[in-house]
Protein backbone atom coordinates (compact mmCIF):
# COMPACT_ATOMS: atom_id res chain seq x y z
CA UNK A 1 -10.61 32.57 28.43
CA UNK A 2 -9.10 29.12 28.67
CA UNK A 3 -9.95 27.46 25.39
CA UNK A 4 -9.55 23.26 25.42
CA UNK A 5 -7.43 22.30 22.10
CA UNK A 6 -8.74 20.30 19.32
CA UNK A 7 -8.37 17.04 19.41
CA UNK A 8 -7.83 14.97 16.52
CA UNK A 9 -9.29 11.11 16.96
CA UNK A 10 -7.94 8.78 14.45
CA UNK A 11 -9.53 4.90 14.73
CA UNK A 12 -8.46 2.59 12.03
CA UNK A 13 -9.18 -0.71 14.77
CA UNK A 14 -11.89 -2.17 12.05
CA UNK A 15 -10.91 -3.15 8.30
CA UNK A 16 -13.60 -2.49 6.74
CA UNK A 17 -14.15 1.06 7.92
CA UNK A 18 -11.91 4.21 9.01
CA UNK A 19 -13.25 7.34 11.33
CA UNK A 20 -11.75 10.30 11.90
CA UNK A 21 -13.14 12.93 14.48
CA UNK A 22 -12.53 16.21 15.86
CA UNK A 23 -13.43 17.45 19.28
CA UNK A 24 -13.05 20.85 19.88
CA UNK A 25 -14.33 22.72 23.22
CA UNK A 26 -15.46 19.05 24.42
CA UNK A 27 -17.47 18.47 21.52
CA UNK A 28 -17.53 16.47 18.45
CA UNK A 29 -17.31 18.43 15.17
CA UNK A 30 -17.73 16.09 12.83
CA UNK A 31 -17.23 12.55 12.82
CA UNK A 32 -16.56 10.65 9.17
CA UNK A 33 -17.05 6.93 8.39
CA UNK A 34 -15.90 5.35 5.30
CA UNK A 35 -16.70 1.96 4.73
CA UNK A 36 -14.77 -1.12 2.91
CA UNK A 37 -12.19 1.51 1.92
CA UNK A 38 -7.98 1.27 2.12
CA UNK A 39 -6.16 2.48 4.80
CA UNK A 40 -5.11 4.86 2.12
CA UNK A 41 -7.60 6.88 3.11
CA UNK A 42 -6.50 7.55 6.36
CA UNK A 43 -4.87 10.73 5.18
CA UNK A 44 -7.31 12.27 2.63
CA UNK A 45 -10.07 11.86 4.90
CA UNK A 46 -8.38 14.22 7.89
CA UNK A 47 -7.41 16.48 5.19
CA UNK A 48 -11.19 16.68 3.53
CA UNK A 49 -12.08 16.93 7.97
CA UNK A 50 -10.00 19.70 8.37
CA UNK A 51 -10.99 21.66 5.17
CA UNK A 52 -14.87 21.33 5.82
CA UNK A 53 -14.54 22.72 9.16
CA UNK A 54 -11.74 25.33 8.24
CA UNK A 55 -9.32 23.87 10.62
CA UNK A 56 -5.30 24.27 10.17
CA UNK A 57 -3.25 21.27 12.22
CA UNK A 58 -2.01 24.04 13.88
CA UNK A 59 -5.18 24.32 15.54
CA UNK A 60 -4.76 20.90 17.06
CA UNK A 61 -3.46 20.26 20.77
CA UNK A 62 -3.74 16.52 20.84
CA UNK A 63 -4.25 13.42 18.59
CA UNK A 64 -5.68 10.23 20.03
CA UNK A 65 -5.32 7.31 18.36
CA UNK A 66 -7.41 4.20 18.76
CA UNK A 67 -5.03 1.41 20.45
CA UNK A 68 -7.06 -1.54 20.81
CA UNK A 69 -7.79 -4.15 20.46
CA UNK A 70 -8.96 -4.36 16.54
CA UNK A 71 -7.28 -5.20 13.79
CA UNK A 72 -3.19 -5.48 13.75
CA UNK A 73 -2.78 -3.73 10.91
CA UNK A 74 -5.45 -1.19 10.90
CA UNK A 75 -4.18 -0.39 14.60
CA UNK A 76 -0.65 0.25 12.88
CA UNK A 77 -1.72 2.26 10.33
CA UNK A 78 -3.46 4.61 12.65
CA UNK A 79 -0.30 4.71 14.62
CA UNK A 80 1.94 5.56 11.79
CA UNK A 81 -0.20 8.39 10.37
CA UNK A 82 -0.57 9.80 14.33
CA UNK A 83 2.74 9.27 15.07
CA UNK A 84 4.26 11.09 11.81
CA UNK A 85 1.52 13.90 12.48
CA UNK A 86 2.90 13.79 15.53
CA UNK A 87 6.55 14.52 14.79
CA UNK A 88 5.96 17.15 12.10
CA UNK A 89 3.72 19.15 14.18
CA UNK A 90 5.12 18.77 17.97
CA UNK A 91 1.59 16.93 19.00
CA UNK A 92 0.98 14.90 21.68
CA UNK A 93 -0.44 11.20 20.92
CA UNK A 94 -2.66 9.32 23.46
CA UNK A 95 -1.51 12.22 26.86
CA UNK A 96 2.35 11.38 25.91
CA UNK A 97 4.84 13.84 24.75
CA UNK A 98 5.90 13.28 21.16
CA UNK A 99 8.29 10.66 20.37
CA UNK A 100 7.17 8.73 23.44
CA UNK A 101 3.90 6.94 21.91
CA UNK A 102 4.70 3.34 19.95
CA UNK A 103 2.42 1.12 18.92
CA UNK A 104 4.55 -1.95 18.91
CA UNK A 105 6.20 -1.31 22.43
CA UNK A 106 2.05 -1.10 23.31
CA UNK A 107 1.29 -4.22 21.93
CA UNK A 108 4.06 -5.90 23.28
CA UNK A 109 3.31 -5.08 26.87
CA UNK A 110 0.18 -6.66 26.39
CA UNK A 111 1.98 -10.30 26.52
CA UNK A 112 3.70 -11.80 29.30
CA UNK A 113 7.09 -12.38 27.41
C-alpha cells in the first residue's frame, strides 16, 4: 500500500492568530487556532498537535509553511520554526529539499531590485 506522508502546515501570516494543521492520507487531522497569542506559541502548539493525535515528527514527510503575503514577521517566524524542523529532521519545506527553502531569498524575489 502506498501511504501519502503527513504533512505538517504551519501559518503564522496573521498576528493575532497562529494555526497549525496536519494532513495525513489527504485529510485534515486537526486544525488548531489560537488567537491574540505570541509567536511563542508556534512550538508548543505542534507539540500539544502531535501528542493529541499520537504522532512522532518522524511520521512527517513534508512541512508547508504559509509564505504569503501576511504579516513580515509572523511569515518569518513560521519560516524559522519550519526551517529548523526542517534541518533536524531531513524534511522537506514548501516541495524543496532541505536547506533549499528561505524566506528572505522568497521575499526578495518578490521586488524588482
Amino acid at each position: 500500500m502506498n501511504q501519502r506522508p503527513i504533512i505538517l502546515h504551519i501559518d503564522t501570516h496573521d498576528s493575532e492568530s497562529v494555526r497549525i494543521k496536519l494532513q495525513k492520507d489527504g485529510k485534515n487531522i486537526e486544525r488548531r487556532v489560537l488567537r491574540k497569542q505570541s509567536d511563542q506559541a508556534v512550538l508548543p502548539l505542534i507539540e500539544q498537535l502531535f501528542k493529541a493525535e499520537n504522532i512522532r515528527i518522524e511520521d512527517v514527510g513534508a512541512i508547508e509553511v504559509h509564505s504569503g503575503p501576511g504579516s513580515y514577521t509572523g511569515l518569518r517566524v513560521g519560516a524559522s520554526v519550519a526551517n529548523t524542523i526542517s534541518w533536524l529532521f531531513d524534511i522537506s519545506v514548501n516541495g524543496n529539499p532541505v536547506g533549499i527553502y528561505n524566506f528572505s531569498s522568497y521575499a526578495l524575489s518578490r521586488f524588482d531590485l
